[in-house]
N, C-alpha and C. Protein backbone atom coordinates (compact mmCIF):
# COMPACT_ATOMS: atom_id res chain seq x y z
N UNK A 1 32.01 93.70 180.25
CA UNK A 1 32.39 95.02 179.76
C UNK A 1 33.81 94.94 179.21
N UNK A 2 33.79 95.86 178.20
CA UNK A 2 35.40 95.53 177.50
C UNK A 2 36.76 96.25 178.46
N UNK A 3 37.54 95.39 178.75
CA UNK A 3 38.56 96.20 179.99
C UNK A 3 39.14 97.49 179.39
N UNK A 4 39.60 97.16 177.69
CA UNK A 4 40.39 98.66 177.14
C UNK A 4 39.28 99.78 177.79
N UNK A 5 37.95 99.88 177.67
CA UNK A 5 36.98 101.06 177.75
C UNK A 5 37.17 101.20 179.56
N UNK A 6 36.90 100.20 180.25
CA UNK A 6 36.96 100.79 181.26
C UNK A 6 38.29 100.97 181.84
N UNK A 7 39.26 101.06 181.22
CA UNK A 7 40.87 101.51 181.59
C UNK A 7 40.33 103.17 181.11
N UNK A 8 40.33 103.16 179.81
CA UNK A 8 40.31 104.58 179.31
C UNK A 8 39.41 105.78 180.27
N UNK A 9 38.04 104.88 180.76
CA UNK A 9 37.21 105.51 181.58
C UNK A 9 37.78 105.85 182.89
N UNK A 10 38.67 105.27 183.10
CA UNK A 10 39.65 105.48 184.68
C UNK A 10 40.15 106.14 184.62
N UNK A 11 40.82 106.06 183.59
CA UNK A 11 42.17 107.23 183.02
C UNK A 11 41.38 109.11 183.07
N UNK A 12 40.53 108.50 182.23
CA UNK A 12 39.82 109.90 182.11
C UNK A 12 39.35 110.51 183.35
N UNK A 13 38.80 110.14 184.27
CA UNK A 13 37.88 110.33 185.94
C UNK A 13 39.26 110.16 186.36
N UNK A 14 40.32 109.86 186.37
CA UNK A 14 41.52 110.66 187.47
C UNK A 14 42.17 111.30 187.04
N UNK A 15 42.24 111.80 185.83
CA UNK A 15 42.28 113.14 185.44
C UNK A 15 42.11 114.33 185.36
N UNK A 16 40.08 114.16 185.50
CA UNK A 16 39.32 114.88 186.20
C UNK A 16 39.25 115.42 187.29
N UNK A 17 39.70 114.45 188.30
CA UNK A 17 40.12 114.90 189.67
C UNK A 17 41.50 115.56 189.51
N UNK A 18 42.10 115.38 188.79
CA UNK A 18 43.59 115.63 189.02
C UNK A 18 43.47 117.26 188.77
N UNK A 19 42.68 117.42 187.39
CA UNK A 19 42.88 118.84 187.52
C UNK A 19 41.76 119.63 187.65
N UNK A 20 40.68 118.87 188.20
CA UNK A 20 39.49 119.85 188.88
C UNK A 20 40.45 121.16 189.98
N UNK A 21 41.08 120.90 190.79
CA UNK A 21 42.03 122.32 191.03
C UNK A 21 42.46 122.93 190.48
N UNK A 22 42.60 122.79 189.84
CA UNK A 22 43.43 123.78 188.94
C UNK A 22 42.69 124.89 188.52
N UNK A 23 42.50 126.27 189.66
CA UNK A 23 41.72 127.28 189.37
C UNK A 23 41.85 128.55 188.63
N UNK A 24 43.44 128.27 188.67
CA UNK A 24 44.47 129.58 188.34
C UNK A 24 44.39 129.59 186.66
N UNK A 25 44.39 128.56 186.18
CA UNK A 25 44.57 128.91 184.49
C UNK A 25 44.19 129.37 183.82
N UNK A 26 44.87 130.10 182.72
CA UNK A 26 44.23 130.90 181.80
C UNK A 26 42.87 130.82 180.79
N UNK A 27 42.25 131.28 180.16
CA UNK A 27 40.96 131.29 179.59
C UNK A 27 41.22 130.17 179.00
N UNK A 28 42.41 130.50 177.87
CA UNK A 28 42.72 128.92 177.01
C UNK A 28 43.16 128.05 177.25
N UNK A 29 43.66 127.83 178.62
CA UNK A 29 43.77 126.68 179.17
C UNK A 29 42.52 125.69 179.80
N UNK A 30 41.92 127.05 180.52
CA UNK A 30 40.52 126.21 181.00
C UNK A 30 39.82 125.57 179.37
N UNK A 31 39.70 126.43 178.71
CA UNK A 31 38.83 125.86 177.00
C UNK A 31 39.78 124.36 176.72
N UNK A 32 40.80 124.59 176.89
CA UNK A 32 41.60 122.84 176.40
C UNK A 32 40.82 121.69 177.43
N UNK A 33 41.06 122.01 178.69
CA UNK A 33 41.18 121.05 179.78
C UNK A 33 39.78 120.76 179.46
N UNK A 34 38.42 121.59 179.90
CA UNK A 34 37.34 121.52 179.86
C UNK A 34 36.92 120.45 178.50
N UNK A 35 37.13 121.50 177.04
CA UNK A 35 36.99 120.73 175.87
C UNK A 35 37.65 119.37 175.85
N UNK A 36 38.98 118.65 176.28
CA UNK A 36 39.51 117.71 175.97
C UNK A 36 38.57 116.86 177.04
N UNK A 37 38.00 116.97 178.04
CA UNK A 37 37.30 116.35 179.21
C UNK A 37 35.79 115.83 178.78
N UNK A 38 35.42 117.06 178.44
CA UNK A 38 33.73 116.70 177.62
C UNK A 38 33.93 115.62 176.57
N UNK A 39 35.07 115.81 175.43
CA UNK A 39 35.01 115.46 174.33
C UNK A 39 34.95 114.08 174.92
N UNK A 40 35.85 113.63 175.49
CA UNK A 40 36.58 112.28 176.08
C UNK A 40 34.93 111.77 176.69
N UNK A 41 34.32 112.73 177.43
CA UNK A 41 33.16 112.21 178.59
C UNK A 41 32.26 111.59 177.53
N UNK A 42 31.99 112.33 176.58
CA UNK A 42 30.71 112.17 175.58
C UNK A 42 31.18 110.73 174.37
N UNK A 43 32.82 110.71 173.72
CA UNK A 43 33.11 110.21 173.03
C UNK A 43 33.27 108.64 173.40
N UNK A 44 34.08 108.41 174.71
CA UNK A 44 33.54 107.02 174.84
C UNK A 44 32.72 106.31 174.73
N UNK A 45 31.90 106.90 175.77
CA UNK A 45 30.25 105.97 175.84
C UNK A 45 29.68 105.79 174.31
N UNK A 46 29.58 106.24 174.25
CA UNK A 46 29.28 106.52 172.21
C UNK A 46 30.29 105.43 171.51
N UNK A 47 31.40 105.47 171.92
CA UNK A 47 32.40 104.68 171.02
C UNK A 47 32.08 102.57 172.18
N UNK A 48 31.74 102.88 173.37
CA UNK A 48 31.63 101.78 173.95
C UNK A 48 30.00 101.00 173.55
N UNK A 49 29.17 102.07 173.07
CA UNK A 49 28.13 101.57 172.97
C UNK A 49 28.11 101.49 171.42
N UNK A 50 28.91 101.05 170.30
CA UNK A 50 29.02 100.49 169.24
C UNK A 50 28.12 102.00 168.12
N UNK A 51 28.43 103.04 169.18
CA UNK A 51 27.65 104.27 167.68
C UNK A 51 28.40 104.33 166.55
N UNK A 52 27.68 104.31 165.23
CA UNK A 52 28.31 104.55 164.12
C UNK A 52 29.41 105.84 164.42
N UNK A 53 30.63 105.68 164.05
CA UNK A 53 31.49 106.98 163.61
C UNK A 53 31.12 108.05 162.77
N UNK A 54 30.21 107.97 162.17
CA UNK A 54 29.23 109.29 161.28
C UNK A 54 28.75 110.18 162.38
N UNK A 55 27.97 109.78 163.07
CA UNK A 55 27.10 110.06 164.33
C UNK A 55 28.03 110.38 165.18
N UNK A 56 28.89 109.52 165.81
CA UNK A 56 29.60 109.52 167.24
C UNK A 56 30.53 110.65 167.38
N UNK A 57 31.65 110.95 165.86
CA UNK A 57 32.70 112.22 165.77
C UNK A 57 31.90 113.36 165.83
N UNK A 58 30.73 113.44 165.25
CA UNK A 58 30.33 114.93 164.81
C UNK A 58 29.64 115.60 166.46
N UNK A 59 28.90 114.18 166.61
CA UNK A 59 28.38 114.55 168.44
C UNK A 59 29.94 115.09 169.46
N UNK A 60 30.68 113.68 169.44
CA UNK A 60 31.96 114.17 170.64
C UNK A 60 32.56 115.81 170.37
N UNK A 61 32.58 116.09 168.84
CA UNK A 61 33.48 117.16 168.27
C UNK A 61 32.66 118.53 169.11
N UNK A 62 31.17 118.28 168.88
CA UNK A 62 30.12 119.17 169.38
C UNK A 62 30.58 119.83 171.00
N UNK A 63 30.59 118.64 172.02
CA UNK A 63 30.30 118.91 172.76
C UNK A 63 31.58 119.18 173.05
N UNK A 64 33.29 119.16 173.29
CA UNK A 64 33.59 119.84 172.85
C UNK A 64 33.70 120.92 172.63
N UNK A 65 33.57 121.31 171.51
CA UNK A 65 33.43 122.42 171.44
C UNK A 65 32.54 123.78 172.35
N UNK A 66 31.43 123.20 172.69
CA UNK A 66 30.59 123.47 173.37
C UNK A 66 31.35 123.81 174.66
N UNK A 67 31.87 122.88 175.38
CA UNK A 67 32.90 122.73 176.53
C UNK A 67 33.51 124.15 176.63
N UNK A 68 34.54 123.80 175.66
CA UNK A 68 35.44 124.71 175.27
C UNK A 68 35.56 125.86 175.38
N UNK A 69 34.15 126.42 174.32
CA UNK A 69 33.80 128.40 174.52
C UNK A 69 33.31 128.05 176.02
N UNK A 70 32.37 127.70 176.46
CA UNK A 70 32.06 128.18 178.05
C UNK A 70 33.09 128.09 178.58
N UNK A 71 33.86 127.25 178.77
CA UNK A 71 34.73 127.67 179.50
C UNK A 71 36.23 128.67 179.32
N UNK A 72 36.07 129.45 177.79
CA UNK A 72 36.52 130.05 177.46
C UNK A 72 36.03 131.68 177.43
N UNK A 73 34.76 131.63 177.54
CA UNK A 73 34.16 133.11 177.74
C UNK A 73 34.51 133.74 179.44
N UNK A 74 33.90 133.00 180.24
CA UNK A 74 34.45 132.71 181.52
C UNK A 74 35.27 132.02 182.44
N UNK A 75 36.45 132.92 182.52
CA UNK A 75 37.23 131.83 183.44
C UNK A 75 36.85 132.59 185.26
N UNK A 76 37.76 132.03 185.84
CA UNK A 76 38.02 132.27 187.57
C UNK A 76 39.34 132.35 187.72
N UNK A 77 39.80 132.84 188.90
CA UNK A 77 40.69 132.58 189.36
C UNK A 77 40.80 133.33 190.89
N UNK A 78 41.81 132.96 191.37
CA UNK A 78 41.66 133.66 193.15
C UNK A 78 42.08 135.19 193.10
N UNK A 79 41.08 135.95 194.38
CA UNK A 79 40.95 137.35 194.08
C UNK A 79 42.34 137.72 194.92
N UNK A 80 43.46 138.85 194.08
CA UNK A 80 44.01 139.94 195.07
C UNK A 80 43.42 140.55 196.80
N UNK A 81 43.79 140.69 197.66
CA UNK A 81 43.47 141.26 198.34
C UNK A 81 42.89 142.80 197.86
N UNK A 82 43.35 143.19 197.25
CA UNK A 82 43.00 144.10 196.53
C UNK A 82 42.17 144.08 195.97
N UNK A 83 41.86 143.29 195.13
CA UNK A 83 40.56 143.34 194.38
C UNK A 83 39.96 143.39 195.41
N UNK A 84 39.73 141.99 196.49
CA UNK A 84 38.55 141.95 197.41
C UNK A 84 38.23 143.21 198.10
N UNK A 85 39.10 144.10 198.17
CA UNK A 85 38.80 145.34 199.13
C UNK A 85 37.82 146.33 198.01
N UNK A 86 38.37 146.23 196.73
CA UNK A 86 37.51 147.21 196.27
C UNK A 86 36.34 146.58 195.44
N UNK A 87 36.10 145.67 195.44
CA UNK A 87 34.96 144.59 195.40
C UNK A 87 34.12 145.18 196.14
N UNK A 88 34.08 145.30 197.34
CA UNK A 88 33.55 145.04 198.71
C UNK A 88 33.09 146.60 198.89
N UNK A 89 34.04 147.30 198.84
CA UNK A 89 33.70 149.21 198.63
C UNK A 89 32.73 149.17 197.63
N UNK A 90 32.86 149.14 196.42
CA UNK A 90 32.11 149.33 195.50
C UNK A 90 30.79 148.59 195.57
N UNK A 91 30.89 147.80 196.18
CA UNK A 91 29.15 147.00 196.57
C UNK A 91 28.81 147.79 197.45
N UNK A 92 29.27 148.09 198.42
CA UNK A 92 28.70 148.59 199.60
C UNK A 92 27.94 150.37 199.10
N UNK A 93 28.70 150.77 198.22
CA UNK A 93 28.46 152.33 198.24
C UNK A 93 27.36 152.11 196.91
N UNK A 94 27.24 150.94 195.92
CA UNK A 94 25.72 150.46 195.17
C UNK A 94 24.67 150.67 195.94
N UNK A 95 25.04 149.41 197.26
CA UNK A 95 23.84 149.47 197.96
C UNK A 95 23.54 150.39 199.12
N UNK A 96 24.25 151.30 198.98
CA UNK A 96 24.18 152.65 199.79
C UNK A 96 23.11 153.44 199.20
N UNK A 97 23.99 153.84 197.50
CA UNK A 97 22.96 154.43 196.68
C UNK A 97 21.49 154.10 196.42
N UNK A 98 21.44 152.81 196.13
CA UNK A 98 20.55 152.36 196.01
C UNK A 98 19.47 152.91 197.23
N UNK A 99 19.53 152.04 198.79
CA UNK A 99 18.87 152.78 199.63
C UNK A 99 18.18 153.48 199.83
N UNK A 100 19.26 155.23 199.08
CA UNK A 100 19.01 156.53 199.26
C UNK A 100 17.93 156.53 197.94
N UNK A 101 18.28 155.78 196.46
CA UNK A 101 16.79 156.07 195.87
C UNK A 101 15.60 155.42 196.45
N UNK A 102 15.70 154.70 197.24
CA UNK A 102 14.38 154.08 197.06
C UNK A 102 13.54 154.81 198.60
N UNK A 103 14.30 155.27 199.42
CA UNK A 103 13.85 156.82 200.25
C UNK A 103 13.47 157.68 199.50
N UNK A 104 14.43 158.28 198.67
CA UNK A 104 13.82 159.26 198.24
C UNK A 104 12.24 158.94 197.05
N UNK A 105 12.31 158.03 196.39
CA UNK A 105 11.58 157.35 195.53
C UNK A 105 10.04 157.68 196.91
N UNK A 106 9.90 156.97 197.79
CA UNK A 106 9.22 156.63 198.74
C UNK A 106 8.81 158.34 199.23
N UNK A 107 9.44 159.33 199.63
CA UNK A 107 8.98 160.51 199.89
C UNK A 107 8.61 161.15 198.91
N UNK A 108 8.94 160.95 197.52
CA UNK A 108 7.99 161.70 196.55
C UNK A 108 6.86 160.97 196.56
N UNK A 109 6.48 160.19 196.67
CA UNK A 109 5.20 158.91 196.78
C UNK A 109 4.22 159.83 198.32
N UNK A 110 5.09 160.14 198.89
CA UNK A 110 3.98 160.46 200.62
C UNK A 110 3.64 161.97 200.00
N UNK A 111 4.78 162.85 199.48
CA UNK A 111 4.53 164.25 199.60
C UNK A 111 3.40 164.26 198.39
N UNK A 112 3.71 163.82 197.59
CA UNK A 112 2.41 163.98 196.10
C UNK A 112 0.65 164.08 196.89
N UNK A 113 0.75 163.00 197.83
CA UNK A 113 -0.22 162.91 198.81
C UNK A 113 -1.04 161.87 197.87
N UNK A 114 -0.59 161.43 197.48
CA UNK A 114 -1.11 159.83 196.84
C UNK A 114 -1.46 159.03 197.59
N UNK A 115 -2.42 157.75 197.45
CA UNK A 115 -2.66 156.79 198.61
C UNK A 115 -2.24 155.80 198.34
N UNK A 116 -1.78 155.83 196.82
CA UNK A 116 -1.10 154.40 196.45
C UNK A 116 0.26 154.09 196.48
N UNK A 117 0.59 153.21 197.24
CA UNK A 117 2.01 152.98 197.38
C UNK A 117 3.07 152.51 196.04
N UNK A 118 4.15 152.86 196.15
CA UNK A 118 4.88 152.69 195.08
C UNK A 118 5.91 151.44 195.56
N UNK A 119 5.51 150.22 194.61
CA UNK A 119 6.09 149.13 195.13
C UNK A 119 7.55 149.63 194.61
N UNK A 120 8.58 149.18 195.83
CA UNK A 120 10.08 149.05 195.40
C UNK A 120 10.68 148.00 194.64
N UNK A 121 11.59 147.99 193.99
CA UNK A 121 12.20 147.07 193.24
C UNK A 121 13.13 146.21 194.26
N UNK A 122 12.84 144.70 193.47
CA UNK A 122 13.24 143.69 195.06
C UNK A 122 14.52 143.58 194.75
N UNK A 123 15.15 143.10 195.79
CA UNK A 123 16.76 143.85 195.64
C UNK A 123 17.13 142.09 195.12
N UNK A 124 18.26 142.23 194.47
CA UNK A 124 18.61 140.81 193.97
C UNK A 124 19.63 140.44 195.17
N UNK A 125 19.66 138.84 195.20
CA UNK A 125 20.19 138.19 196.77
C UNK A 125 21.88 138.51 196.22
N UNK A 126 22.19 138.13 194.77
CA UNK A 126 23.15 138.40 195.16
C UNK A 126 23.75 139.30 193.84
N UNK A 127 24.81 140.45 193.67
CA UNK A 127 25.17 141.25 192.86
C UNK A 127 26.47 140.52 192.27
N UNK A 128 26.78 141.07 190.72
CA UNK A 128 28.25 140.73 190.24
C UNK A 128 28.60 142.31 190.41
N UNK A 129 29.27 143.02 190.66
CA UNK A 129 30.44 143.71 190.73
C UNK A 129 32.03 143.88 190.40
N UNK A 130 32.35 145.04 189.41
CA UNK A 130 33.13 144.80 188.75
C UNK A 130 34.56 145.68 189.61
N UNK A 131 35.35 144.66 189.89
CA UNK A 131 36.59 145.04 190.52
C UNK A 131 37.87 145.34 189.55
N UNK A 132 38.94 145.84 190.16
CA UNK A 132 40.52 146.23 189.69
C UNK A 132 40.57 145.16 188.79
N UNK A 133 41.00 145.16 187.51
CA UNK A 133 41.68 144.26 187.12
C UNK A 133 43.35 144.23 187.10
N UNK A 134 43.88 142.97 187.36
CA UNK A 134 45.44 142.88 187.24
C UNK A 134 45.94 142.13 186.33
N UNK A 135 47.33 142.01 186.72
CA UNK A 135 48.22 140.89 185.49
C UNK A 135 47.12 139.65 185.21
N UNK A 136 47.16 138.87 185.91
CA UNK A 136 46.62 137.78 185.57
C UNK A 136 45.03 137.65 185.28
N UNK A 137 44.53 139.18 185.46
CA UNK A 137 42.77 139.28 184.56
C UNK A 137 43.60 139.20 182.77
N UNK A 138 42.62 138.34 181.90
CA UNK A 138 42.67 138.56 180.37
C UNK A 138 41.08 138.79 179.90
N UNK A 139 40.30 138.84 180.49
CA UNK A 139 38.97 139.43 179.81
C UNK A 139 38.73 140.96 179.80
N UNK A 140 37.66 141.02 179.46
CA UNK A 140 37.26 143.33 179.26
C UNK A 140 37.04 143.29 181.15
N UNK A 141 36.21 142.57 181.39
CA UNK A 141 35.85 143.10 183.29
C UNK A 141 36.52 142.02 183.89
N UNK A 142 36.44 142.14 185.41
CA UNK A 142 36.98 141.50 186.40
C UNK A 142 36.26 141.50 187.37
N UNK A 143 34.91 140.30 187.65
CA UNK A 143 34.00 140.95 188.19
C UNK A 143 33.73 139.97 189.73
N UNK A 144 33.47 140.07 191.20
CA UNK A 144 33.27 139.20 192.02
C UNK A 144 32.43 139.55 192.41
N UNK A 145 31.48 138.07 193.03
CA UNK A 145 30.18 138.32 193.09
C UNK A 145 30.12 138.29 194.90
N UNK A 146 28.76 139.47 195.44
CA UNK A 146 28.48 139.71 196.42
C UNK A 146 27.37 139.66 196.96
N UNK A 147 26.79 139.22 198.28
CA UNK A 147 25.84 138.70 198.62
C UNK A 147 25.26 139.65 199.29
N UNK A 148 24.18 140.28 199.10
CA UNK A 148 23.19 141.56 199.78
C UNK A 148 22.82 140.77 201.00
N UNK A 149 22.41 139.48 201.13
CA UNK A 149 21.64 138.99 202.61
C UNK A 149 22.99 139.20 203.36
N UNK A 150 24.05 138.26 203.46
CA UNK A 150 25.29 138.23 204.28
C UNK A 150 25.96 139.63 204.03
N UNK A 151 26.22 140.54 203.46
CA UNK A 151 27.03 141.68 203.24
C UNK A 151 28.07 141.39 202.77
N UNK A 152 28.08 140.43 201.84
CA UNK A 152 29.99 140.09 201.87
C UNK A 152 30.12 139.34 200.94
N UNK A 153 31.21 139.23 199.94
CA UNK A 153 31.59 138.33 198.97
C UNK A 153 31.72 136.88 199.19
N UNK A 154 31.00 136.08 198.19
CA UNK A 154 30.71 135.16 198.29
C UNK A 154 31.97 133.96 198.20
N UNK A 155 32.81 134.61 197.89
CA UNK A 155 34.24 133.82 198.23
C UNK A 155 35.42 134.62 197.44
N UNK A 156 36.46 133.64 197.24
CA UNK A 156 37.91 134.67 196.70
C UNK A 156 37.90 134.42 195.78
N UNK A 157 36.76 134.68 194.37
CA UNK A 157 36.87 134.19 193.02
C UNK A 157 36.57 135.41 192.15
N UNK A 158 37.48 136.12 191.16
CA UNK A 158 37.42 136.27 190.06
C UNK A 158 37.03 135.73 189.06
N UNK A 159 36.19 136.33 188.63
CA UNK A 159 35.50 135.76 186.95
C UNK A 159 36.21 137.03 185.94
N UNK A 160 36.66 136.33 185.02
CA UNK A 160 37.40 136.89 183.82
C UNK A 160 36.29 137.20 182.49
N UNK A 161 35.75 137.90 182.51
CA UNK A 161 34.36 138.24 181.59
C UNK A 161 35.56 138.61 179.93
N UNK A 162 34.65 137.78 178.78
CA UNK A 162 35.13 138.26 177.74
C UNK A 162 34.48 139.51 177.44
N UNK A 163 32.92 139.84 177.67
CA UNK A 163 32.52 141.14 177.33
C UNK A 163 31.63 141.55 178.52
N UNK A 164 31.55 142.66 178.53
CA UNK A 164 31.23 143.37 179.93
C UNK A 164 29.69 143.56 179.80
N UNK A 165 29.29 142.27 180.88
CA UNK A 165 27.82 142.59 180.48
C UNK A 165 26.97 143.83 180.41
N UNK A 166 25.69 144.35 180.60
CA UNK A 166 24.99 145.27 180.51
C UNK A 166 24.34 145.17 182.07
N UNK A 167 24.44 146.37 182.17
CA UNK A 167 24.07 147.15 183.88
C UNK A 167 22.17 145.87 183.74
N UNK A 168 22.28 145.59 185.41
CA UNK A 168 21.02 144.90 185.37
C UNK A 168 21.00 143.52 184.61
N UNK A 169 21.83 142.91 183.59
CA UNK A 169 21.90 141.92 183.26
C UNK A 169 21.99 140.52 184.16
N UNK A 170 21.07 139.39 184.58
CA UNK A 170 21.82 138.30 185.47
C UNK A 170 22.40 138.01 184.46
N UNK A 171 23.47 137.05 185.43
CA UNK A 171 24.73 136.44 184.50
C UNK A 171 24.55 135.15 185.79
N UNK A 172 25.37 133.89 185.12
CA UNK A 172 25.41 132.69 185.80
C UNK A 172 27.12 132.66 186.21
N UNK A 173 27.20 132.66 188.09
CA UNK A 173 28.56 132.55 188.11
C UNK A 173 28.86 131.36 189.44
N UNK A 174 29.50 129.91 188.68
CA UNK A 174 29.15 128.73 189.10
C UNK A 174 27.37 128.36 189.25
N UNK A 175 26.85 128.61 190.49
CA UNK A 175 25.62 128.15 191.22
C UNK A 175 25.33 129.89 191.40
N UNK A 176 25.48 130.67 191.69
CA UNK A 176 25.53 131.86 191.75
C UNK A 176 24.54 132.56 190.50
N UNK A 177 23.25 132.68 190.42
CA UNK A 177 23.22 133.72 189.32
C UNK A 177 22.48 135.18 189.82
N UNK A 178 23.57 136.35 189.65
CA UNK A 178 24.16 137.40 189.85
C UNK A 178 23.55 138.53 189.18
N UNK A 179 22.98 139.58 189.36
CA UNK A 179 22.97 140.77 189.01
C UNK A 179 23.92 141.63 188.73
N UNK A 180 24.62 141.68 187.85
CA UNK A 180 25.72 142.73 187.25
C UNK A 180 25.03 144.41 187.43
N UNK A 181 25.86 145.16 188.41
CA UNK A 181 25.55 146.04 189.01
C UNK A 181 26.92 147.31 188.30
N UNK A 182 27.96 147.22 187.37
CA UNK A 182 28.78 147.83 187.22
C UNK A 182 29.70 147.70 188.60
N UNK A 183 30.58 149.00 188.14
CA UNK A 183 31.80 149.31 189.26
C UNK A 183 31.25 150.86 189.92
């Protein structure tokens, strides 16, 4: 194996580690780090395995780019205490509401004197919920996601949404995919 490629390949994978922490940064920072990481991941192997440069730039440039917006539509970062408190209110009084329709839903179903039951809508495991935004939110929402089985937010992460999804929409947040429930 040629040593320059596997120097560069080292270089690149402790890099990776170096700034896989790095949770705090801004949208366009995550789009650099991310994009310069893919480009590098995809462009070697391609450049080690003798691909034509016609082929090899237009692929690395791709992905890339690709990199880049995802990790530019959505960033993270660690939640305020604050946020988490009204995170946590605002889920709780969803699935309060919620509850109370699907009681009441359920007693218009008995009083009609119907025999057929009215299946309920299955509750999703886990909700996005849209909290306070502060200084360091730069997207339209500020949303943390919450878990209906456990009662409780699924950790101290802000997602920085560029556009505010639509009520009922899943959305993918990490391993997490979420029911966007509003605020």
């Amino acid at each position: 194996m040629n040593t320059k490629v596997l120097k560069v390949s080292a270089a690149v994978a402790s890099i990776a580690m170096l700034t896989s922490a790095c949770e705090n940064l801004s949208p366009g920072e995550n789009a650099g780090v991310f994009g310069t990481a893919a480009g590098l991941a995809v462009g070697i192997p391609l450049y080690a395995a003798g691909v034509d440069s016609s082929v090899a730039i237009p692929v690395t440039l791709g992905a890339a780019a690709l990199a880049a917006g995802g990790a530019y539509v959505i960033a993270k970062h660690q939640a305020s205490e604050r946020q988490r408190k009204i995170a946590e209110q605002r889920a709780r009084i969803y699935l309060a509401k919620r509850a109370e329709a699907e009681k009441l839903a359920a007693k218009k179903v008995a009083s009609s004197g119907s025999t057929a039951k009215k299946k309920s809508a299955k509750q999703p495991r886990y909700i996005a919920i849209k909290t306070e935004k502060e200084d360091n939110n730069e997207g339209k929402a500020a949303v943390m996601v919450y878990d209906t089985k456990t009662n409780g937010l699924v950790g101290n992460q802000v997602w920085d949404l560029k556009q505010t999804p639509k009520v009922g929409s899943v959305q993918k947040f990490d391993t997490y995919s979420a029911e966007f429930v509003g605020g």
